[in-house]
PDB file of N, CA and C in Angstrom:
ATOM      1  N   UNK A   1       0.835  -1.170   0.000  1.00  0.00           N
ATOM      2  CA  UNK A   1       0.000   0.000   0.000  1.00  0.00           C
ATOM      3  C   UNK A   1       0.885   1.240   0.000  1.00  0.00           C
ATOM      4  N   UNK A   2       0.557   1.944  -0.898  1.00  0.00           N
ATOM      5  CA  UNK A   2       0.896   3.819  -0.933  1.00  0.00           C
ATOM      6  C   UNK A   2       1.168   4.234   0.397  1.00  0.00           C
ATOM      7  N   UNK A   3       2.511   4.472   1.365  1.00  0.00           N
ATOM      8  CA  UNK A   3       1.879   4.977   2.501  1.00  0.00           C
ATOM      9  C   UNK A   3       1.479   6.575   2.441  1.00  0.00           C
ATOM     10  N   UNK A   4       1.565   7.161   1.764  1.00  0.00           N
ATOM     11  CA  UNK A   4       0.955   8.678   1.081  1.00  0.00           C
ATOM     12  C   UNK A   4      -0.932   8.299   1.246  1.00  0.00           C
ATOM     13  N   UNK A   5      -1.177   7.153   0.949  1.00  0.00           N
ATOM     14  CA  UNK A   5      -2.878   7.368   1.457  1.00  0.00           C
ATOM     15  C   UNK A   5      -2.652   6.802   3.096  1.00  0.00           C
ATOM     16  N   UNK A   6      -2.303   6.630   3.591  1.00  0.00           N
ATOM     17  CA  UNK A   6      -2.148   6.144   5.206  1.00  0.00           C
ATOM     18  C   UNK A   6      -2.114   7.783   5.840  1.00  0.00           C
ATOM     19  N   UNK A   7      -1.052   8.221   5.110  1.00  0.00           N
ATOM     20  CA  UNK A   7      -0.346   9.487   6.144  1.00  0.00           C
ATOM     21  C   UNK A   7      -1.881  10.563   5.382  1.00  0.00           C
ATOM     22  N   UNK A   8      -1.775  10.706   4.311  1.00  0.00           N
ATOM     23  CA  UNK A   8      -3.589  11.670   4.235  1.00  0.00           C
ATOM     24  C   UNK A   8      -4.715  11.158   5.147  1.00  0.00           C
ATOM     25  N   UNK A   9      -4.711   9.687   5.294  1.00  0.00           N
ATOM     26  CA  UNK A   9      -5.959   9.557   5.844  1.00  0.00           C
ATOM     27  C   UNK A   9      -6.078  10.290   7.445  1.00  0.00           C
ATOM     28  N   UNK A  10      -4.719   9.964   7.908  1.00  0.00           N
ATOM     29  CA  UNK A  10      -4.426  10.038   9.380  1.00  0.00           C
ATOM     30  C   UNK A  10      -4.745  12.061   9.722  1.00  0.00           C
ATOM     31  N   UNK A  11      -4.128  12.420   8.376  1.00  0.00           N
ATOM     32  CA  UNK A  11      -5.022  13.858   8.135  1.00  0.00           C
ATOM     33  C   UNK A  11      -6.171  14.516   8.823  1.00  0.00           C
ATOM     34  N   UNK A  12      -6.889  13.462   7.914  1.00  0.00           N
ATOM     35  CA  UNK A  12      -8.523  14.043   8.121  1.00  0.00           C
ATOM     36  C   UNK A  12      -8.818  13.067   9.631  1.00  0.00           C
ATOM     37  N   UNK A  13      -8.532  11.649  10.176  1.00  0.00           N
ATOM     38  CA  UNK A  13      -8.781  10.977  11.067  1.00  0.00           C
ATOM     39  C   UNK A  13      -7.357  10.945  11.949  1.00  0.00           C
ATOM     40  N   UNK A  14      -7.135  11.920  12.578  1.00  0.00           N
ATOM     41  CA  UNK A  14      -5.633  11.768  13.100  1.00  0.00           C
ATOM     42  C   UNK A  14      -5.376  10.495  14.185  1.00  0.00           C
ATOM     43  N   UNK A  15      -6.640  10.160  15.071  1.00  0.00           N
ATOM     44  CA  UNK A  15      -7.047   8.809  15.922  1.00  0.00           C
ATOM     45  C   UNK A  15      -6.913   7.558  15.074  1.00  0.00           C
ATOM     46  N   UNK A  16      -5.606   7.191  15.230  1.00  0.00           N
ATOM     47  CA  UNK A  16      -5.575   6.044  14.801  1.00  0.00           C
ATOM     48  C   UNK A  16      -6.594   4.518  14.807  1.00  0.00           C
ATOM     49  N   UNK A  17      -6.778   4.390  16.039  1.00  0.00           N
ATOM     50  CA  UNK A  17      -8.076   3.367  16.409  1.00  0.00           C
ATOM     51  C   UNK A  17      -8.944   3.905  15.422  1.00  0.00           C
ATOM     52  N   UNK A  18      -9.402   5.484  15.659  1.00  0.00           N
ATOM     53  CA  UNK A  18     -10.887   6.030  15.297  1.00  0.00           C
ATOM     54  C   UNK A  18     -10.764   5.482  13.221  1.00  0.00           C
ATOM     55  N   UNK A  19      -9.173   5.919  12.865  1.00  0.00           N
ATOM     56  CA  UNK A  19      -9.153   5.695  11.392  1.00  0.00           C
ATOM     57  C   UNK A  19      -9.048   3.856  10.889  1.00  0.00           C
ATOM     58  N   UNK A  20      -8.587   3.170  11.590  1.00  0.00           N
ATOM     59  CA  UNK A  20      -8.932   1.632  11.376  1.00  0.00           C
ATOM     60  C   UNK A  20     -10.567   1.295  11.548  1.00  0.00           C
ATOM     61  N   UNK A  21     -11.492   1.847  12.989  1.00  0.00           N
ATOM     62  CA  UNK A  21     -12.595   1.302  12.851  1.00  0.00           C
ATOM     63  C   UNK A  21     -13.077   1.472  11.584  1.00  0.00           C
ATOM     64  N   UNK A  22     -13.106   3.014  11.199  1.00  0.00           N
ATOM     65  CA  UNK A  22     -13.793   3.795   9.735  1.00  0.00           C
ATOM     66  C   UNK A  22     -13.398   3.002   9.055  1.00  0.00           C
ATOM     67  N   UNK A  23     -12.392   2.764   8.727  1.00  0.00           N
ATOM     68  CA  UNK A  23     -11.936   2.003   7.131  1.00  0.00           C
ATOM     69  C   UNK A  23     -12.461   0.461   7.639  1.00  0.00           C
ATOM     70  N   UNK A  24     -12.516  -0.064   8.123  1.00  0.00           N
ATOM     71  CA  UNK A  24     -13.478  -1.336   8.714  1.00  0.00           C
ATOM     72  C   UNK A  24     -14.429  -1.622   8.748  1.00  0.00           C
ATOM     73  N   UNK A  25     -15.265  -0.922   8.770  1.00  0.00           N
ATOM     74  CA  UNK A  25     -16.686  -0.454   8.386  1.00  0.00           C
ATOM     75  C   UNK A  25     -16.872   0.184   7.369  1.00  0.00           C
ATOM     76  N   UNK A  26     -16.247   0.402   6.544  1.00  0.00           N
ATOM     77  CA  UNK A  26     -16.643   1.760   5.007  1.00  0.00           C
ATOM     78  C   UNK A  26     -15.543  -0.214   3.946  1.00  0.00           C
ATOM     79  N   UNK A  27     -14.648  -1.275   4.600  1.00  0.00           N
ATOM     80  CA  UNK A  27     -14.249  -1.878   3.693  1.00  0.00           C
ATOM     81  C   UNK A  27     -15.825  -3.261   3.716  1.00  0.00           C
ATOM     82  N   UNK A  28     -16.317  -3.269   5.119  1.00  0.00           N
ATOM     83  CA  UNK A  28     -17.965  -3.750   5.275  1.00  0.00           C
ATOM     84  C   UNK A  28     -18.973  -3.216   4.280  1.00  0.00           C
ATOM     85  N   UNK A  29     -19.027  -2.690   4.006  1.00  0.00           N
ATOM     86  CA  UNK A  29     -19.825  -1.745   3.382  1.00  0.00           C
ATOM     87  C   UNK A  29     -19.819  -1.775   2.145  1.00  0.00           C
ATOM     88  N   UNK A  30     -18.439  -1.673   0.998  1.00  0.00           N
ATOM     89  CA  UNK A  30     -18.041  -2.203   0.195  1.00  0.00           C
ATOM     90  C   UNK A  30     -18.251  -3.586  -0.333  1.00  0.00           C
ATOM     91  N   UNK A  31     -18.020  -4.309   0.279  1.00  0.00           N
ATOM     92  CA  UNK A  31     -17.823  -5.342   0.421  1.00  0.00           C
ATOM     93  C   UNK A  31     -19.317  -5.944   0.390  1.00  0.00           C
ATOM     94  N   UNK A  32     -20.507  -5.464   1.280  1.00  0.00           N
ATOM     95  CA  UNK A  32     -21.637  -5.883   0.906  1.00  0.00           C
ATOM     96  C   UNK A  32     -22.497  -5.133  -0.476  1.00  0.00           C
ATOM     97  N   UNK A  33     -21.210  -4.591  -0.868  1.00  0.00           N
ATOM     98  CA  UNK A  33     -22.113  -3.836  -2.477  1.00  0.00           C
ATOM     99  C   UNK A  33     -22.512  -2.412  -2.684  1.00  0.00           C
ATOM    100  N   UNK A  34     -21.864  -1.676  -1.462  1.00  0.00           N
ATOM    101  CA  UNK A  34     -21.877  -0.454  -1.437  1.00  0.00           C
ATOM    102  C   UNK A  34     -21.168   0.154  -2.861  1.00  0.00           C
ATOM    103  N   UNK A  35     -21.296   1.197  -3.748  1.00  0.00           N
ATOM    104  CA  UNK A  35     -20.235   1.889  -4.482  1.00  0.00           C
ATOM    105  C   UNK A  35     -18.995   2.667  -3.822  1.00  0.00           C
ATOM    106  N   UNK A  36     -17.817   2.101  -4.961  1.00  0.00           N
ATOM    107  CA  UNK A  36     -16.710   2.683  -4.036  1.00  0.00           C
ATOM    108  C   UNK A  36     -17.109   4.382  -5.017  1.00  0.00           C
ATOM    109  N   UNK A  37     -16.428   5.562  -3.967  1.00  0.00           N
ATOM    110  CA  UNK A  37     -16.662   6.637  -3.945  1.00  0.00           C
ATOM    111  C   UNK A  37     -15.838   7.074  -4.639  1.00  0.00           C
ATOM    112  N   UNK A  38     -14.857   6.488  -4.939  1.00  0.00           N
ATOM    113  CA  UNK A  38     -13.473   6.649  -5.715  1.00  0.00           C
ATOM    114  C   UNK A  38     -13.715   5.736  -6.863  1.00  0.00           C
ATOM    115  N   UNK A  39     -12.555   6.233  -8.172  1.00  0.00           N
ATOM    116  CA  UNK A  39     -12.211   5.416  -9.365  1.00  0.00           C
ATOM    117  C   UNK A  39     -11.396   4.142  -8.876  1.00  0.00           C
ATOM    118  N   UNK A  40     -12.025   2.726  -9.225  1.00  0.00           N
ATOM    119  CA  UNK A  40     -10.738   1.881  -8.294  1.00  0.00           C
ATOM    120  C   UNK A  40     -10.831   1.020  -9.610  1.00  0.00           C
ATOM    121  N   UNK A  41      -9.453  -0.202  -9.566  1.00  0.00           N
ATOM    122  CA  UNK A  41      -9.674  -1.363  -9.965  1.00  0.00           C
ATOM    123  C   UNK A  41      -9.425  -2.177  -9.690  1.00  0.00           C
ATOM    124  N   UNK A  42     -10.431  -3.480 -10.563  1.00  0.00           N
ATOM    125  CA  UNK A  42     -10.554  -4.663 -10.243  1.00  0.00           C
ATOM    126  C   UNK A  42     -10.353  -5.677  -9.084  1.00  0.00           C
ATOM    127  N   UNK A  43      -9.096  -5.349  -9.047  1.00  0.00           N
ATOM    128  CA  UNK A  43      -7.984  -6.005  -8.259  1.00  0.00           C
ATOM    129  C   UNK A  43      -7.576  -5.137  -6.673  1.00  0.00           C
ATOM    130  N   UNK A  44      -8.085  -3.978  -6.557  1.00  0.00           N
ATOM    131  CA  UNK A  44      -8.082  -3.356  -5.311  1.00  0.00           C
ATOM    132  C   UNK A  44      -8.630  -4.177  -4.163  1.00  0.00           C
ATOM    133  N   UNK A  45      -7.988  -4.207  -2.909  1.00  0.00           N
ATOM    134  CA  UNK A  45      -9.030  -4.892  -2.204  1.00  0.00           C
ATOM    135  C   UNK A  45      -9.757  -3.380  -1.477  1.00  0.00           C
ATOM    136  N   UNK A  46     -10.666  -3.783  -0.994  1.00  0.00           N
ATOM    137  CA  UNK A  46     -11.736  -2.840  -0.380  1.00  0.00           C
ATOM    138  C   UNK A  46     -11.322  -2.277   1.099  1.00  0.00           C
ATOM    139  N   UNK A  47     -10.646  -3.012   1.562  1.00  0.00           N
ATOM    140  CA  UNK A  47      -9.416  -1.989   2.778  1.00  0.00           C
ATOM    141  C   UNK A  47      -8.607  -0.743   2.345  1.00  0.00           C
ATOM    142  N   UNK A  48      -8.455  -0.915   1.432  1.00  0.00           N
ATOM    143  CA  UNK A  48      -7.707  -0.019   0.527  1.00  0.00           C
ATOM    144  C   UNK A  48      -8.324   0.914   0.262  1.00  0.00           C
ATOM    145  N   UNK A  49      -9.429   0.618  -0.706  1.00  0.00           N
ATOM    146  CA  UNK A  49     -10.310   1.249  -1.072  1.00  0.00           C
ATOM    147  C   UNK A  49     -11.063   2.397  -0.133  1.00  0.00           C
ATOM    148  N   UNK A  50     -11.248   1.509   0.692  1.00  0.00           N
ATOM    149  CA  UNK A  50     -11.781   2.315   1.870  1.00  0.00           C
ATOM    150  C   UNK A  50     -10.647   3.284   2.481  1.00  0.00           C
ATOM    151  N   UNK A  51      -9.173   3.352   2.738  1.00  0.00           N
ATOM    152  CA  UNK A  51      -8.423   4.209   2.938  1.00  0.00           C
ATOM    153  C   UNK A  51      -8.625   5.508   2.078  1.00  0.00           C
ATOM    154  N   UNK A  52      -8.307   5.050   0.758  1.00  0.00           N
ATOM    155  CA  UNK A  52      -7.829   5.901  -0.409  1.00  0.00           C
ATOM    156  C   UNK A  52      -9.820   7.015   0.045  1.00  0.00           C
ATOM    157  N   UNK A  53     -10.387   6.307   0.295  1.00  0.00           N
ATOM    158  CA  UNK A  53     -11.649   7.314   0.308  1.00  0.00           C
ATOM    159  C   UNK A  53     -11.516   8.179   1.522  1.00  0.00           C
ATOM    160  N   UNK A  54     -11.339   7.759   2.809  1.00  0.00           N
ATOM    161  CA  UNK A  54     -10.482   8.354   3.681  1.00  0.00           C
ATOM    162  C   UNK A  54      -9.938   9.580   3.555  1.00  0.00           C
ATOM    163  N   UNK A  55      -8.706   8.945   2.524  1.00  0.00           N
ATOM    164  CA  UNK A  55      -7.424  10.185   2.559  1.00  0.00           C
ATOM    165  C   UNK A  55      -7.765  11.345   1.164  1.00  0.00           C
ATOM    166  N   UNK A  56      -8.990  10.567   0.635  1.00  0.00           N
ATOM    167  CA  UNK A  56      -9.678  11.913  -0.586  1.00  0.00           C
ATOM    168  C   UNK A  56     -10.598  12.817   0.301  1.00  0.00           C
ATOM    169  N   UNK A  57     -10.953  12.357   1.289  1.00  0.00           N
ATOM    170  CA  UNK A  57     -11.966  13.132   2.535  1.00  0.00           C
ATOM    171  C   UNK A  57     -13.298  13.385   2.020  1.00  0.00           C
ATOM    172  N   UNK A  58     -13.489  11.893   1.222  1.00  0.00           N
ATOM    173  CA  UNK A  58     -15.002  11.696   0.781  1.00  0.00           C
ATOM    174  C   UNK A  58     -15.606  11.003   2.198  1.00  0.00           C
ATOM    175  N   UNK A  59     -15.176  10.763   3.093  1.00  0.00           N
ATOM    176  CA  UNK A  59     -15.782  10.287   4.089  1.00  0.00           C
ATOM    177  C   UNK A  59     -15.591  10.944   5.955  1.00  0.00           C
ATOM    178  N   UNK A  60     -16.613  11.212   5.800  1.00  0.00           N
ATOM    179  CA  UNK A  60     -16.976  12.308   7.133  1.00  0.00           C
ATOM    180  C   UNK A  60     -16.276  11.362   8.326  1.00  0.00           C
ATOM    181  N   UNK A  61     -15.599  11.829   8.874  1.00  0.00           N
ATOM    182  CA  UNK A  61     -15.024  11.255  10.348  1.00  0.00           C
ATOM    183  C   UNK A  61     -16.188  11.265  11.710  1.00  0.00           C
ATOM    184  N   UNK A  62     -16.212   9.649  11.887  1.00  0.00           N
ATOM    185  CA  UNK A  62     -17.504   9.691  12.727  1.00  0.00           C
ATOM    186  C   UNK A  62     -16.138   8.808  14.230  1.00  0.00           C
ATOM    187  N   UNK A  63     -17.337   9.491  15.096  1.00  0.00           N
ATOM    188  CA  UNK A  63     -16.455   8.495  16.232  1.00  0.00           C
ATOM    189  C   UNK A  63     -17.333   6.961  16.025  1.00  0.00           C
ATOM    190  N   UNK A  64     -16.794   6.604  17.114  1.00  0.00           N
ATOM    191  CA  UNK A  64     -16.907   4.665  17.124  1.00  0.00           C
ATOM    192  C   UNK A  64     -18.609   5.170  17.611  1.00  0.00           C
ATOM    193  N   UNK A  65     -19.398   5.414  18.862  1.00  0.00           N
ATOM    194  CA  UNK A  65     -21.099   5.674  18.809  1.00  0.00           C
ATOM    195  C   UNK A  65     -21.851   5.722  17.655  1.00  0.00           C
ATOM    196  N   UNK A  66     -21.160   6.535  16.765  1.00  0.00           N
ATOM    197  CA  UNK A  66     -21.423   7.099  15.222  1.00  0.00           C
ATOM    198  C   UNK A  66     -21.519   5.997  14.663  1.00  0.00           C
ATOM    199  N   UNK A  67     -20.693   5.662  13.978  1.00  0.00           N
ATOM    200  CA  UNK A  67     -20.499   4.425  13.377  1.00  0.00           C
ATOM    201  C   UNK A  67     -21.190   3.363  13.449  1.00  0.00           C
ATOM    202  N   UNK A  68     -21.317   2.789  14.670  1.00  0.00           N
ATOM    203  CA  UNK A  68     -22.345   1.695  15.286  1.00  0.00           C
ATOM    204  C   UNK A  68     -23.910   2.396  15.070  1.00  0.00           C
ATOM    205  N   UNK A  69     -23.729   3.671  15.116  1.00  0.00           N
ATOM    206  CA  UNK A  69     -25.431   3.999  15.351  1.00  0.00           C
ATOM    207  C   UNK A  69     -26.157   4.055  13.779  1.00  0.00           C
ATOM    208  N   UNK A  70     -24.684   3.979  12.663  1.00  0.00           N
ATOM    209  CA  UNK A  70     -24.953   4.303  11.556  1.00  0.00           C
ATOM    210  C   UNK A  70     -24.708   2.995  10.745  1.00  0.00           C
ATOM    211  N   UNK A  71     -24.587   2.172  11.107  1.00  0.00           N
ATOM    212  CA  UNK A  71     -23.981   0.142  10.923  1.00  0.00           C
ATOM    213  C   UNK A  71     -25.290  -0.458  11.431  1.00  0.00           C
ATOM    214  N   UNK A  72     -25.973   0.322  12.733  1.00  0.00           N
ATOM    215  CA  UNK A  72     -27.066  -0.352  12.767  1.00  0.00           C
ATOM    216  C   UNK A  72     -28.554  -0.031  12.001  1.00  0.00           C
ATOM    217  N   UNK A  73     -28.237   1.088  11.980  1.00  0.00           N
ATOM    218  CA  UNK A  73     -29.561   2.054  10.978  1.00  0.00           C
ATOM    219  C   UNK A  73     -29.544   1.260   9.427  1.00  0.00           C
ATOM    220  N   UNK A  74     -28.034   1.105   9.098  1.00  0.00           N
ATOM    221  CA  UNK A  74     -27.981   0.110   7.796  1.00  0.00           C
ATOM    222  C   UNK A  74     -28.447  -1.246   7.401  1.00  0.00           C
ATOM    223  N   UNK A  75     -28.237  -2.251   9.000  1.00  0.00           N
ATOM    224  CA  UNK A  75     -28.503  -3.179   9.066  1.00  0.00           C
ATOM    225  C   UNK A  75     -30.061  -3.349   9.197  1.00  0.00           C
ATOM    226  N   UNK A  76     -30.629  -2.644   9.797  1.00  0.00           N
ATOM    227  CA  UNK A  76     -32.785  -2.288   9.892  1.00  0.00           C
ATOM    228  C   UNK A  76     -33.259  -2.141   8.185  1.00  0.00           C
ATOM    229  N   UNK A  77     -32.621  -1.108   7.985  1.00  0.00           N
ATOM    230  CA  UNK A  77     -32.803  -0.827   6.426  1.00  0.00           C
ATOM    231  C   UNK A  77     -32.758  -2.253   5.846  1.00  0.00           C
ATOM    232  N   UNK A  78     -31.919  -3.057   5.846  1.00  0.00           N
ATOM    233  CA  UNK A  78     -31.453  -4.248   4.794  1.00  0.00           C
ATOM    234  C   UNK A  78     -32.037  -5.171   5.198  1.00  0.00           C
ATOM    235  N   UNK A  79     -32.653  -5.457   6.397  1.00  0.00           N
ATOM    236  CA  UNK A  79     -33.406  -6.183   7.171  1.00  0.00           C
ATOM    237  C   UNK A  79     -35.045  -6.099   6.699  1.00  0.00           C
ATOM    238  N   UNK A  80     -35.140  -5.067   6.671  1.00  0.00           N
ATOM    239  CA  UNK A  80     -36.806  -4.092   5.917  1.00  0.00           C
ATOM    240  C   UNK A  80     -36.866  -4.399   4.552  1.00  0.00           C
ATOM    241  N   UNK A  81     -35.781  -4.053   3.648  1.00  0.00           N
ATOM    242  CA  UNK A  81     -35.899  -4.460   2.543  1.00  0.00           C
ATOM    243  C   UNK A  81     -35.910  -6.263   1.998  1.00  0.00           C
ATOM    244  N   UNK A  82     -34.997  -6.870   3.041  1.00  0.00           N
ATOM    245  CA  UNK A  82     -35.203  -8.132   2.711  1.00  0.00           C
ATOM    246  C   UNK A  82     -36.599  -8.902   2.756  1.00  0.00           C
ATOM    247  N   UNK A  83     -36.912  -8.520   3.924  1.00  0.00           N
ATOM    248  CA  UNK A  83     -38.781  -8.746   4.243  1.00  0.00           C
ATOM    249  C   UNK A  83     -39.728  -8.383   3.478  1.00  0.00           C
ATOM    250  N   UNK A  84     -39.335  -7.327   3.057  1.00  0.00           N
ATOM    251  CA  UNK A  84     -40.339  -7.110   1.731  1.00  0.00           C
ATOM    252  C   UNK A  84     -40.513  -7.789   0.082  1.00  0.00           C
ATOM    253  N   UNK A  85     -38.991  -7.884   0.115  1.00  0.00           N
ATOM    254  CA  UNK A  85     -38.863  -9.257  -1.111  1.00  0.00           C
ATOM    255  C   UNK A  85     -39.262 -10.161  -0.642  1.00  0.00           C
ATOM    256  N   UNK A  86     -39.435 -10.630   0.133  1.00  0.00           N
ATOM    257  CA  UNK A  86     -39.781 -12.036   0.745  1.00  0.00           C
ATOM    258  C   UNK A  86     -41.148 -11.662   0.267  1.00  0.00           C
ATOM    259  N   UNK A  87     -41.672 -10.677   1.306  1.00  0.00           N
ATOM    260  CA  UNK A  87     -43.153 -10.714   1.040  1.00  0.00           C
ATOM    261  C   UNK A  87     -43.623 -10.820  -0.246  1.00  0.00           C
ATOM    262  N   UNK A  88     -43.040  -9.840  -1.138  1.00  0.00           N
ATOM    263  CA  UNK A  88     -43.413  -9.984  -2.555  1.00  0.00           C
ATOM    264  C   UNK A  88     -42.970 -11.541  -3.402  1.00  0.00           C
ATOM    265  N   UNK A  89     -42.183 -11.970  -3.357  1.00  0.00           N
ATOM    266  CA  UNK A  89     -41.997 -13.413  -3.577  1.00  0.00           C
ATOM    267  C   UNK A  89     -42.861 -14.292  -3.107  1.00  0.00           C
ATOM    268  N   UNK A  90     -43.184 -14.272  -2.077  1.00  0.00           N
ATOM    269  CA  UNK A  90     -44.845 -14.785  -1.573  1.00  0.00           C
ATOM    270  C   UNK A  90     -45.908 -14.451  -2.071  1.00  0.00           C
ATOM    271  N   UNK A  91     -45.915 -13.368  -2.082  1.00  0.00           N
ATOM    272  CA  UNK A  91     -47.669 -12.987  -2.778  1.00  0.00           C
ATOM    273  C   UNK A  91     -47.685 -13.079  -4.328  1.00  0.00           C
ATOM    274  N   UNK A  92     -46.366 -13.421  -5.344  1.00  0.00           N
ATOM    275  CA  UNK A  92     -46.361 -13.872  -6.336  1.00  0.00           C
ATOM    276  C   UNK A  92     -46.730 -15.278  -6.160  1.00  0.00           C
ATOM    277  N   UNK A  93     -45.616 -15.981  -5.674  1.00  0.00           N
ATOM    278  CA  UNK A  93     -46.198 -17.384  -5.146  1.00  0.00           C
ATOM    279  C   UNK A  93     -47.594 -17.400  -4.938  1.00  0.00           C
ATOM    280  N   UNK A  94     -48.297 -17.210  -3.947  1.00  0.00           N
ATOM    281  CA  UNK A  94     -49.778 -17.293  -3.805  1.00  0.00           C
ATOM    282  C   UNK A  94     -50.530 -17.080  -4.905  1.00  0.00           C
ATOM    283  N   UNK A  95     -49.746 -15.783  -5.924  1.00  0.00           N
ATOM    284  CA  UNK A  95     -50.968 -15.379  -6.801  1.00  0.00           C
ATOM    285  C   UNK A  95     -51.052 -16.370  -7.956  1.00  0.00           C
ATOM    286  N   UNK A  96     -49.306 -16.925  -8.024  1.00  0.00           N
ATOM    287  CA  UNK A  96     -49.792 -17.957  -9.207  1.00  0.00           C
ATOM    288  C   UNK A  96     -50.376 -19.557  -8.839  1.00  0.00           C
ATOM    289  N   UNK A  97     -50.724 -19.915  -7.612  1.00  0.00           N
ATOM    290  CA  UNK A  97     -51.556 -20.861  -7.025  1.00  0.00           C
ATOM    291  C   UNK A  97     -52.490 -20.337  -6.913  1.00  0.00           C
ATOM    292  N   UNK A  98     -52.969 -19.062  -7.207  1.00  0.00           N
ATOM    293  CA  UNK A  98     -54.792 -19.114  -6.995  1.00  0.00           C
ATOM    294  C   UNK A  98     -54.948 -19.107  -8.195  1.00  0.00           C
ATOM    295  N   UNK A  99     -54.173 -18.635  -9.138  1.00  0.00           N
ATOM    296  CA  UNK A  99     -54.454 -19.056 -10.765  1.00  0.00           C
ATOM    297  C   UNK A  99     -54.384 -20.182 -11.470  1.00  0.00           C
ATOM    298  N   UNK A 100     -53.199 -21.012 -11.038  1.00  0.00           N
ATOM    299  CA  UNK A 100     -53.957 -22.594 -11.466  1.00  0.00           C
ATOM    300  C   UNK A 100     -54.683 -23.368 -10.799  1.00  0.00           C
ATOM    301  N   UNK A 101     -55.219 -22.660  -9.931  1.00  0.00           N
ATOM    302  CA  UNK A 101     -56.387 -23.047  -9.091  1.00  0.00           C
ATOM    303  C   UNK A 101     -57.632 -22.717  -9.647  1.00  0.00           C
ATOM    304  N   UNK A 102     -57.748 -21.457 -10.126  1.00  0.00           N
ATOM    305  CA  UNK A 102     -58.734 -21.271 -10.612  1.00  0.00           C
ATOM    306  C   UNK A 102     -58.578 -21.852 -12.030  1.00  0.00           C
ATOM    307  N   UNK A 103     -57.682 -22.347 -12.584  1.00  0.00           N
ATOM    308  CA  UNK A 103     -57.757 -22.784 -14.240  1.00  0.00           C
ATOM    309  C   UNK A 103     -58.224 -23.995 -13.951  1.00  0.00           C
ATOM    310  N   UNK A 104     -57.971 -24.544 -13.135  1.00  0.00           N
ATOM    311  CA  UNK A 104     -58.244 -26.339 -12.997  1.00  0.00           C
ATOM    312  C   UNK A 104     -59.481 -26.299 -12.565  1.00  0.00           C
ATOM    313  N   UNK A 105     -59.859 -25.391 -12.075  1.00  0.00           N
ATOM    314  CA  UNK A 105     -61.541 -25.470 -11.560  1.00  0.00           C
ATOM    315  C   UNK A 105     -62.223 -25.126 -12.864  1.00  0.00           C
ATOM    316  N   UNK A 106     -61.956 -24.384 -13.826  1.00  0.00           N
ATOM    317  CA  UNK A 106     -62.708 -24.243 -15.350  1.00  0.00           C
ATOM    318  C   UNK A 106     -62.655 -25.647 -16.350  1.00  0.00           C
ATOM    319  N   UNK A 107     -61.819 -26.248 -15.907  1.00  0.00           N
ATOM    320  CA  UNK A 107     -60.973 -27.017 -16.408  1.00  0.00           C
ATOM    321  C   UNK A 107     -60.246 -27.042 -17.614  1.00  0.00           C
ATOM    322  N   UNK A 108     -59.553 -25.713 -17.989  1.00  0.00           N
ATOM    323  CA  UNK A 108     -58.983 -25.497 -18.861  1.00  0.00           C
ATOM    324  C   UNK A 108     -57.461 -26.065 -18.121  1.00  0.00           C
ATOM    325  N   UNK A 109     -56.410 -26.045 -18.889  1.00  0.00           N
ATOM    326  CA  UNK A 109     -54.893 -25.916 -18.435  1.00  0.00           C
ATOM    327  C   UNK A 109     -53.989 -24.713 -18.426  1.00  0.00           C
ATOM    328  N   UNK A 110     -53.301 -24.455 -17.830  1.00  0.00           N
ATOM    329  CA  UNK A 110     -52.318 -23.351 -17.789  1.00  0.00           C
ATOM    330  C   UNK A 110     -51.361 -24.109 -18.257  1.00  0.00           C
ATOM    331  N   UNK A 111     -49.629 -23.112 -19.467  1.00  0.00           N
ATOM    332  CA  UNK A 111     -48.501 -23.646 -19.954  1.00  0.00           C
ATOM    333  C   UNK A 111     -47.993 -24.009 -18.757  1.00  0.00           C
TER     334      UNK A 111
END
């Protein structure tokens, strides 16, 4: 690694602990499919990634409360959205069993 993005990041996050949690949570984040904020490639890993965003000061310096309060607000969100695909995957399910339900009761066939 560049240490030129280490020594910028430490910049904007001079708390060392405080700049590992961030990049730990922003390489989480990534990693579950977040967009990186930066031009990267392929082959970057997302620790990195997450520095280099860091030391561009695309990412607001939160303390560790922050972070957790903003990791868990993410995790409700993704939790909410998963339930709702579900739901909708179900009520497709259901809807196409009340339809060859109702075809077999005409007694026509469905493809």
């Amino acid at each position: 690694m560049d240490l030129r993005v280490l020594e910028k990041s430490l910049e904007n996050q001079p708390n060392r602990f405080e700049l590992t949690m961030m990049a730990v949570a922003r390489a989480r984040e990534l990693s579950a499919g977040e967009k990186p904020l930066i031009e990267v490639s392929k082959d970057e890993k997302v620790a990195i990634v997450a520095l280099k965003e860091l030391a561009a000061g695309l990412l607001v310096p939160a303390t560790l409360e922050e972070m957790e309060s903003i990791r868990e607000e993410t995790r409700l969100e993704r939790e909410k959205a998963r339930r709702k695909a579900m739901e909708a995957v179900e009520a497709e399910a259901e809807s196409e069993m009340n339809s060859q339900s109702a075809s077999s009761a005409d007694g026509s066939t469905s493809p």
